[in-house]
N, C-alpha and C. Protein backbone atom coordinates (compact mmCIF):
# COMPACT_ATOMS: atom_id res chain seq x y z
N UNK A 1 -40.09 50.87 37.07
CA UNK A 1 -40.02 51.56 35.80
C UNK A 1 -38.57 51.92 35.47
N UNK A 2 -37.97 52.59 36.67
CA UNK A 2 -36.59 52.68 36.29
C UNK A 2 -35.83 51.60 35.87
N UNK A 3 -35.82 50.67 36.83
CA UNK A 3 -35.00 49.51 36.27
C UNK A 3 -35.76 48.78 35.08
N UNK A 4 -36.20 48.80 34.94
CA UNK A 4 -37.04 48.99 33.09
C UNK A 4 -36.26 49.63 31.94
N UNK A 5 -36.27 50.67 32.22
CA UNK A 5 -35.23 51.43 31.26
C UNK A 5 -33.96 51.19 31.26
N UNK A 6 -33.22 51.52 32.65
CA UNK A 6 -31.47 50.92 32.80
C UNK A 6 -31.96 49.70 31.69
N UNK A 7 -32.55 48.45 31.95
CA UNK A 7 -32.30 47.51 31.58
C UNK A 7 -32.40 46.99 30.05
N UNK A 8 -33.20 48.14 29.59
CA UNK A 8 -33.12 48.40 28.37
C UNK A 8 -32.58 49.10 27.73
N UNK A 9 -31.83 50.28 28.02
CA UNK A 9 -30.60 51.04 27.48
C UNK A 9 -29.64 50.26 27.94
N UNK A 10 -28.98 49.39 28.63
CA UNK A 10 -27.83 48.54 28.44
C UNK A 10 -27.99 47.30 27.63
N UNK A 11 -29.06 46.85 26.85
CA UNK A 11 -29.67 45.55 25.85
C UNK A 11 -29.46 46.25 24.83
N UNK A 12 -29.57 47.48 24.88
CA UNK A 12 -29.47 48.27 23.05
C UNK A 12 -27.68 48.75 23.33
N UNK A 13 -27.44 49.03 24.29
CA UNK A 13 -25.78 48.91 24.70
C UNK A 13 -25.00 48.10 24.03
N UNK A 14 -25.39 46.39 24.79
CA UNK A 14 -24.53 45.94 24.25
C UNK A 14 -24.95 44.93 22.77
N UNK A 15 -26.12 45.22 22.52
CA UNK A 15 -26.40 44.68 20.64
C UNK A 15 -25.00 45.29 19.71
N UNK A 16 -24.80 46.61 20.37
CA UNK A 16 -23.88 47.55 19.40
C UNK A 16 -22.76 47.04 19.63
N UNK A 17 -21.61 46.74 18.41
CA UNK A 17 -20.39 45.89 18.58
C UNK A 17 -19.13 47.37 19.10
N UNK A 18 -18.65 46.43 19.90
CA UNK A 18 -17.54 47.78 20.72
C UNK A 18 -17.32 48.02 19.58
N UNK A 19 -16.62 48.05 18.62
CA UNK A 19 -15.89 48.79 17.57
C UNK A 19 -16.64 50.13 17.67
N UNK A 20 -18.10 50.18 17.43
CA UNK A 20 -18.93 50.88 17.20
C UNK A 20 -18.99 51.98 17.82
N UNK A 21 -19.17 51.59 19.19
CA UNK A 21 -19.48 52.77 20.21
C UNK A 21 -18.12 53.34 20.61
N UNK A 22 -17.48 53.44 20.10
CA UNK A 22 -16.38 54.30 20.34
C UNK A 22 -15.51 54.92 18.90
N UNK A 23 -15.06 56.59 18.79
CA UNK A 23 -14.62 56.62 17.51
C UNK A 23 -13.42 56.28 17.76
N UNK A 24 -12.88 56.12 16.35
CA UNK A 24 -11.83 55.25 15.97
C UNK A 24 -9.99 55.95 16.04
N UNK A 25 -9.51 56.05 16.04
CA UNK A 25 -8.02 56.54 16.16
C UNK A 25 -7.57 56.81 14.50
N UNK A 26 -7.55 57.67 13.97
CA UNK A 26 -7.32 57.55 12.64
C UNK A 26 -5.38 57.11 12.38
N UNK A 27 -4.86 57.46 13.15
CA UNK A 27 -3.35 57.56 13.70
C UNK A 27 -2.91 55.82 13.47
N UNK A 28 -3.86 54.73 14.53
CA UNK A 28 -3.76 54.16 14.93
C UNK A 28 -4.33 52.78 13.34
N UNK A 29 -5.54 53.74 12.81
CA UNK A 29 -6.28 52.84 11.58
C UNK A 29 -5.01 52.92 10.25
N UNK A 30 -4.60 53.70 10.40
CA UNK A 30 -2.98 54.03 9.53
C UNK A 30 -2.10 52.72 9.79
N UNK A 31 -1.98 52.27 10.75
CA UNK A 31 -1.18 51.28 10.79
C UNK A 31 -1.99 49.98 11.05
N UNK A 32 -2.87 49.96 11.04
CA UNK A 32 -3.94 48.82 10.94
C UNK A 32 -3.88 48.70 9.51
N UNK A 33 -3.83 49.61 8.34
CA UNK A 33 -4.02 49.20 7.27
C UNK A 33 -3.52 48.40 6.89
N UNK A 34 -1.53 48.22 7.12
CA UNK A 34 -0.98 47.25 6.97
C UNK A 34 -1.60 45.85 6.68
N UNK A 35 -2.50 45.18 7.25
CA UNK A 35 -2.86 44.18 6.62
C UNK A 35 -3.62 44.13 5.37
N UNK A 36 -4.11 45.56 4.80
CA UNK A 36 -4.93 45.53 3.76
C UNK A 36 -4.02 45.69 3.10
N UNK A 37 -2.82 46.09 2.97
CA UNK A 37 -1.87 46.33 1.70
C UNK A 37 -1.73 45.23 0.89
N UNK A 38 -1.86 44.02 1.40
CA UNK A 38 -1.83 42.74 0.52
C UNK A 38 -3.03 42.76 -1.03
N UNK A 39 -3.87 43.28 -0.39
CA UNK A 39 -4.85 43.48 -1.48
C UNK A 39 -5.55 45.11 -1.93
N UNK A 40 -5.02 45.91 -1.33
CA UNK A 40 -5.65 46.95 -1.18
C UNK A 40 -4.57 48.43 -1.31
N UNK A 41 -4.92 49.10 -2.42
CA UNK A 41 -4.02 50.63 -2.31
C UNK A 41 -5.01 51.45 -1.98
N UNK A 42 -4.00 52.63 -1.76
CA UNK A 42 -4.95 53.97 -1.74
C UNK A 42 -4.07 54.70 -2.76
N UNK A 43 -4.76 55.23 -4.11
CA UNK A 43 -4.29 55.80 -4.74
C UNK A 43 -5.27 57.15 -5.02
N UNK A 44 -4.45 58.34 -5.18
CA UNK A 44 -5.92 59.22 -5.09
C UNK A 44 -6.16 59.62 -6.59
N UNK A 45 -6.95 60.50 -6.73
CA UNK A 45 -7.30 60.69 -8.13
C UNK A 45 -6.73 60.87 -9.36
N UNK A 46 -5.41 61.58 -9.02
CA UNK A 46 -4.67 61.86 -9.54
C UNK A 46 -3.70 60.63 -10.00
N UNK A 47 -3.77 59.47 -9.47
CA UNK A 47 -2.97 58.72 -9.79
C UNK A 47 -1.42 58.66 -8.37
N UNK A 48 -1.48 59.35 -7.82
CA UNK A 48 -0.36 59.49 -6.87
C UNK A 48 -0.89 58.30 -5.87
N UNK A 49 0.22 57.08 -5.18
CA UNK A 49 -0.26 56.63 -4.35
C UNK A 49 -0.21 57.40 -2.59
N UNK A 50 -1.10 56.91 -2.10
CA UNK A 50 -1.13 56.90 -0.74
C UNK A 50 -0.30 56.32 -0.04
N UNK A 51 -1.12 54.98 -0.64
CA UNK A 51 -0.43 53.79 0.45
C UNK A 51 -0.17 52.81 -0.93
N UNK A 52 0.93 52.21 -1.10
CA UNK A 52 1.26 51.10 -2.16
C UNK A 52 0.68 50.09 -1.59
N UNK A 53 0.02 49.16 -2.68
CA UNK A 53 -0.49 47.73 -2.31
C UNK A 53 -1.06 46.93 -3.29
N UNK A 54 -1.71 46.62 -3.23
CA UNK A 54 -2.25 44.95 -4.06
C UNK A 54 -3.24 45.74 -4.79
N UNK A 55 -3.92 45.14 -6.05
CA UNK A 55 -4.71 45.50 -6.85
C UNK A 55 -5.78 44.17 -7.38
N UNK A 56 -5.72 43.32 -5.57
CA UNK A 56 -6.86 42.28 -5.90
C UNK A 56 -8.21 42.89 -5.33
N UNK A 57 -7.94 43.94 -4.77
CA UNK A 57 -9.13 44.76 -3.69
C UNK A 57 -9.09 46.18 -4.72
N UNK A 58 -10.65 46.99 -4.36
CA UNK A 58 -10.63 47.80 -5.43
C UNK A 58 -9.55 48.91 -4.22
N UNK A 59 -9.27 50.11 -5.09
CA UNK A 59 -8.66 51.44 -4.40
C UNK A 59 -9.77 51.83 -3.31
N UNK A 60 -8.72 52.05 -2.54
CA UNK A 60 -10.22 52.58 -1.21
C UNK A 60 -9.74 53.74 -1.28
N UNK A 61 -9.16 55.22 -1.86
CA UNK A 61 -9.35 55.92 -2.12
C UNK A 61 -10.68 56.71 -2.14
N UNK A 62 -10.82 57.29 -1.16
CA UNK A 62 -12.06 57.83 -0.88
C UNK A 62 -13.65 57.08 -0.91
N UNK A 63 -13.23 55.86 -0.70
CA UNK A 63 -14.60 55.21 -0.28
C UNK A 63 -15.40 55.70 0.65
N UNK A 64 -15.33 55.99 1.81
CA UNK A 64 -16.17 56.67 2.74
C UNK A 64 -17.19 57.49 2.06
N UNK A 65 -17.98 57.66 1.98
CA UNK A 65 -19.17 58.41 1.12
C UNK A 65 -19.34 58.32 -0.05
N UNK A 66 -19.06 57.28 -0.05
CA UNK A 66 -18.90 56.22 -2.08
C UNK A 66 -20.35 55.23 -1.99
N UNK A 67 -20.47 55.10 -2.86
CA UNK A 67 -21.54 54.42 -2.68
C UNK A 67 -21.17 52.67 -2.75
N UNK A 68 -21.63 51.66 -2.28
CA UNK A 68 -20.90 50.35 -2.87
C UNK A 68 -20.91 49.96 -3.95
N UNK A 69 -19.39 49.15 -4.24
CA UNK A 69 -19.52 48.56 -5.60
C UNK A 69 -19.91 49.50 -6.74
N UNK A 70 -19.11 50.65 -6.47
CA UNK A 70 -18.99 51.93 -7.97
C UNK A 70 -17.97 51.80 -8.56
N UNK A 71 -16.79 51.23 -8.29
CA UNK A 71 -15.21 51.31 -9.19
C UNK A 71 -15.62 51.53 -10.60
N UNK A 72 -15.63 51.80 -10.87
CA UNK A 72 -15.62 51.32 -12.57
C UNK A 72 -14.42 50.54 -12.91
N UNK A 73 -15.05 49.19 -13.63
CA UNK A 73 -13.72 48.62 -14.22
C UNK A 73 -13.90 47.51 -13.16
N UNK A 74 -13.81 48.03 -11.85
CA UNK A 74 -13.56 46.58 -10.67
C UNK A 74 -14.05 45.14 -11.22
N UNK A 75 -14.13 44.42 -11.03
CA UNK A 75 -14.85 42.80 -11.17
C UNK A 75 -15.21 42.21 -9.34
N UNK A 76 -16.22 42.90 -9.06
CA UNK A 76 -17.06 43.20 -7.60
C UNK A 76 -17.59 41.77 -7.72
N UNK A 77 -17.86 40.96 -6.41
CA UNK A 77 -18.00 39.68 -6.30
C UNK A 77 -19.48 39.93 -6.14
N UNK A 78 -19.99 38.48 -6.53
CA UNK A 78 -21.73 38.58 -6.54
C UNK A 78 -22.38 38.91 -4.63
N UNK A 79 -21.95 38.15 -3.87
CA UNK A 79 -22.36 38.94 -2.72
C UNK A 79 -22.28 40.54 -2.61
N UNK A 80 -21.04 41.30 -2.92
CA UNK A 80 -21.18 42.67 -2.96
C UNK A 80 -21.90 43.55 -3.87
N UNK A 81 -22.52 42.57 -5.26
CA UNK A 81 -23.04 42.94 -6.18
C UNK A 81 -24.81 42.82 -5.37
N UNK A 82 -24.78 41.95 -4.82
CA UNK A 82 -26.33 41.12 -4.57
C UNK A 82 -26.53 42.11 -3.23
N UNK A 83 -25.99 42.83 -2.40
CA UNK A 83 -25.93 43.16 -1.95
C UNK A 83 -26.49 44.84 -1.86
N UNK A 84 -25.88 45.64 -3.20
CA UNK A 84 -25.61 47.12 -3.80
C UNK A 84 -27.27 46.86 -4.50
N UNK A 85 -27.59 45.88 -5.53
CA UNK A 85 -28.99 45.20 -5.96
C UNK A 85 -29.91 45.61 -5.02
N UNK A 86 -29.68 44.96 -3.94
CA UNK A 86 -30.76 45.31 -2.54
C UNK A 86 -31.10 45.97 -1.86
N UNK A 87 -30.21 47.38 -2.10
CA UNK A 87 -29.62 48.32 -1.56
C UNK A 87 -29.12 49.62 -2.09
N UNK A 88 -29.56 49.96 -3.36
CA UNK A 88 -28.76 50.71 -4.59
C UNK A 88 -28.32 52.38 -3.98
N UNK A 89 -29.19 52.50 -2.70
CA UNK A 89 -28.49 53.91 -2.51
C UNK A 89 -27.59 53.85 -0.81
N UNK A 90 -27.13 52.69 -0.85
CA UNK A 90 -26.46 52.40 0.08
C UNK A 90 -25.00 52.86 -0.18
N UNK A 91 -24.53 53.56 0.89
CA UNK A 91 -23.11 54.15 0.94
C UNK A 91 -22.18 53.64 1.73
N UNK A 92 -21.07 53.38 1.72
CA UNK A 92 -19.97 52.89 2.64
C UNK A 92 -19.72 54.17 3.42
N UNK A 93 -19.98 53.68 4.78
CA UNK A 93 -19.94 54.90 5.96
C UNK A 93 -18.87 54.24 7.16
N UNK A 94 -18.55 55.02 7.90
CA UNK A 94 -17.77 54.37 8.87
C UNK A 94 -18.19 53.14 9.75
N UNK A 95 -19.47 53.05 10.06
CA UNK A 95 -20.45 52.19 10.37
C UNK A 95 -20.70 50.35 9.65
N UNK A 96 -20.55 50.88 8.28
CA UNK A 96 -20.94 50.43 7.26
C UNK A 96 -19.49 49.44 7.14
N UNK A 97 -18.28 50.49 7.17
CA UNK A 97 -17.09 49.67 6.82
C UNK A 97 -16.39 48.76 8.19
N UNK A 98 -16.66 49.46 9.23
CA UNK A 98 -16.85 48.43 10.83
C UNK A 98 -17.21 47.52 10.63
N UNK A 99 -18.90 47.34 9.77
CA UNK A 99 -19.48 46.06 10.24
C UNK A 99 -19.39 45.22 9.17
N UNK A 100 -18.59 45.48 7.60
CA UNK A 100 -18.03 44.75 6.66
C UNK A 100 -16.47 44.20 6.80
N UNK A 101 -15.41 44.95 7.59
CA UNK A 101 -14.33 44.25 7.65
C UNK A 101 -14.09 43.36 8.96
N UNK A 102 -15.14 43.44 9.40
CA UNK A 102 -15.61 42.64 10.83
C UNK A 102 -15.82 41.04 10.29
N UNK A 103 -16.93 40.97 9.41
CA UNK A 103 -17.11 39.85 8.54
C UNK A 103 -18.02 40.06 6.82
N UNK A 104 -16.95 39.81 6.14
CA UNK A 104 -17.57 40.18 5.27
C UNK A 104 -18.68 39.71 4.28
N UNK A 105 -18.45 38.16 4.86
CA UNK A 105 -19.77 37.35 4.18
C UNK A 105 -20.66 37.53 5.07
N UNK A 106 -21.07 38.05 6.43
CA UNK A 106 -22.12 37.80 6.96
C UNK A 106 -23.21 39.57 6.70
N UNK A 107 -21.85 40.31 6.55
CA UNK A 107 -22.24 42.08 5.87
C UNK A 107 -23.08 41.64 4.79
N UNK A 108 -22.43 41.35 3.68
CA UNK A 108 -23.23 40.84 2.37
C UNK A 108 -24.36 40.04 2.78
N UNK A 109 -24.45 39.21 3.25
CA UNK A 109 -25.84 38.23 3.50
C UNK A 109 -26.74 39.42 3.91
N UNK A 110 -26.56 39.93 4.88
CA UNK A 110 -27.66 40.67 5.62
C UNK A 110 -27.81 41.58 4.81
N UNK A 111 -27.19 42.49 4.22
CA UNK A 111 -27.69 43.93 3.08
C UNK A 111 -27.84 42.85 2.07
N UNK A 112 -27.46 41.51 1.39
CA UNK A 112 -28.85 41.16 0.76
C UNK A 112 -30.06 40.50 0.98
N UNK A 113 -30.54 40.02 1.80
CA UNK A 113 -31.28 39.35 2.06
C UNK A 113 -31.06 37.67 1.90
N UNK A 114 -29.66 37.60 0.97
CA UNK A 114 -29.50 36.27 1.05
C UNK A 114 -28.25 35.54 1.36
N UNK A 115 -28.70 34.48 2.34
CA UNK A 115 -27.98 33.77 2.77
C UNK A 115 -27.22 32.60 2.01
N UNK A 116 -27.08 32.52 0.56
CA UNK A 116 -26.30 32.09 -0.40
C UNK A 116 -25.44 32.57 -1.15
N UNK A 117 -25.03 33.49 -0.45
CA UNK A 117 -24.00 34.55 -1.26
C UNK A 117 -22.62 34.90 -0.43
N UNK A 118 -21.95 34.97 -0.77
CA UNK A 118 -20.42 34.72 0.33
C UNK A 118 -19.72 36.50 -0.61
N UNK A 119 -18.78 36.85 0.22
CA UNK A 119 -17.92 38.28 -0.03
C UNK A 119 -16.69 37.72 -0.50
N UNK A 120 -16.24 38.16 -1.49
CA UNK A 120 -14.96 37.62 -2.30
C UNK A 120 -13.53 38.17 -1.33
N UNK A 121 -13.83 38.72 -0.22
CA UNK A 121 -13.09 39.43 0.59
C UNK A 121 -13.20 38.24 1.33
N UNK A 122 -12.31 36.98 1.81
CA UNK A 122 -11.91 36.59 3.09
C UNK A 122 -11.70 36.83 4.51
N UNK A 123 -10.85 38.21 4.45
CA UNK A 123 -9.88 38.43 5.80
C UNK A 123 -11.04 38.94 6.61
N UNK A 124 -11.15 38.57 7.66
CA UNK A 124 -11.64 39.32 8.87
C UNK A 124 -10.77 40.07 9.89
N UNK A 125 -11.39 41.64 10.08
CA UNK A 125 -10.44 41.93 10.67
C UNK A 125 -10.98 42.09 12.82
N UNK A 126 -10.58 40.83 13.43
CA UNK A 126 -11.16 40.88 14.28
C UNK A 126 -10.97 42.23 15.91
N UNK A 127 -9.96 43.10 15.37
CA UNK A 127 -9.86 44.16 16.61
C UNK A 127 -9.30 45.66 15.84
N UNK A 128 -9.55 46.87 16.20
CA UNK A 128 -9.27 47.60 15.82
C UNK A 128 -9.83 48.06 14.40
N UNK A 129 -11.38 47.82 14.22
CA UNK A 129 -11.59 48.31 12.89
C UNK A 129 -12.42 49.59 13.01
N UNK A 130 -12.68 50.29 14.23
CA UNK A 130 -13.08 51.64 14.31
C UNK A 130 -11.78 52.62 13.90
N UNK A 131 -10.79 52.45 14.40
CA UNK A 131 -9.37 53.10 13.97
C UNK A 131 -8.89 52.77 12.57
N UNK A 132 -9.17 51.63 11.27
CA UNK A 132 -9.28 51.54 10.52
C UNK A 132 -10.31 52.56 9.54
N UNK A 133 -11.66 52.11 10.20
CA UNK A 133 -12.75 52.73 9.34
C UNK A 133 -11.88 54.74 9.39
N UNK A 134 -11.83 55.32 11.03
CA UNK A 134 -11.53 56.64 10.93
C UNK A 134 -10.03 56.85 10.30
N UNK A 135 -9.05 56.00 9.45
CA UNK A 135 -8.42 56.20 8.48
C UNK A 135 -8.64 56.20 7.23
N UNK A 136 -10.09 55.36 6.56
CA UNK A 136 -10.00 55.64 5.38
C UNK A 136 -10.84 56.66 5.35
N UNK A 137 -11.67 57.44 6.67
CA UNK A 137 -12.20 58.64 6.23
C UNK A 137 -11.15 59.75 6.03
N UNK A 138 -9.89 59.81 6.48
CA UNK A 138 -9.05 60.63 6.25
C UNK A 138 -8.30 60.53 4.58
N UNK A 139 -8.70 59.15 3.98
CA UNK A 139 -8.62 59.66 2.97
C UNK A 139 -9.67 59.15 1.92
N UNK A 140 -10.50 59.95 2.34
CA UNK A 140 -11.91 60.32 1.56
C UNK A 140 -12.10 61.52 1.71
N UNK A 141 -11.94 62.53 0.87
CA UNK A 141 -11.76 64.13 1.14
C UNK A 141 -13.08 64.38 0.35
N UNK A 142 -14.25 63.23 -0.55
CA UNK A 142 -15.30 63.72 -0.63
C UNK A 142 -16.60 63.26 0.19
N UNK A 143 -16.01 62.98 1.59
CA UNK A 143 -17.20 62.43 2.58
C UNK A 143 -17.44 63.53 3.07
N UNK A 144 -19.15 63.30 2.90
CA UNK A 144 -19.65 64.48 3.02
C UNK A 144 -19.91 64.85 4.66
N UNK A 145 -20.26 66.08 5.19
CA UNK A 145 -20.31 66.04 6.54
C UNK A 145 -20.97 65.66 6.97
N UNK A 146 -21.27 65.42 8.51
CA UNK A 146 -22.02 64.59 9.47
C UNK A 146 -23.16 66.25 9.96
């Protein structure tokens, strides 16, 4: 029986992607952003930037407890659209943004149900996206608490 259980709390172990099971370095997701600057600012409400960058990605300005695909104005690709469709009270959570900048067409497929739909987002970011995700919660000052 015991080795029953061990053997099944280390199968639900490792389903979970390391990023996951460990929190993230917000210090460390600060300089991970660097690669999102190509497409991606943080500008906060006010208009003041955060972080200067590209304006092919929407503002991640407080995404963390945003719901997906809300920008107003954005032009959101049909996977992220087909996706929010399938999903309408789905929120970008730290979880959520782990397992989208991990891969972002395979995120979209699965929150929509379909496997004909690709994420207008390319880049994968293959290490360090728990320390990413716990930087853009630092700047999301309306994520709500845990």
């Amino acid at each position: 029986m015991r080795s029953a259980f061990v053997g099944a709390l280390l199968g639900a172990t490792l389903a979970i992607p390391a990023a996951a099971q460990e929190a993230g370095d917000p210090a460390a997701g600060e300089s991970e952003f660097r690669k999102c600057r190509a497409c991606h600012m943080i500008q906060d409400g006010s208009g003041a930037d955060i972080v200067k960058g590209g304006a092919t990605g929407p503002n991640l300005w407080n995404i963390v407890g945003s719901p997906i695909a809300h920008m107003e104005g954005y032009n959101y690709g049909d996977g992220l659209l087909a996706a929010k469709a399938a999903n309408p009270d789905l929120v970008w959570t730290e979880e959520e943004l782990i397992a989208y900048v991990t891969d972002p067409t395979a995120w979209v497929r699965e929150k929509s149900g379909d496997d004909s739909v690709r994420s207008k987002m390319t880049f994968k970011l293959a290490r360090n996206q728990a320390d990413l995700a716990a930087y853009l919660t630092t700047v999301s000052p309306d994520t709500p608490a845990e």
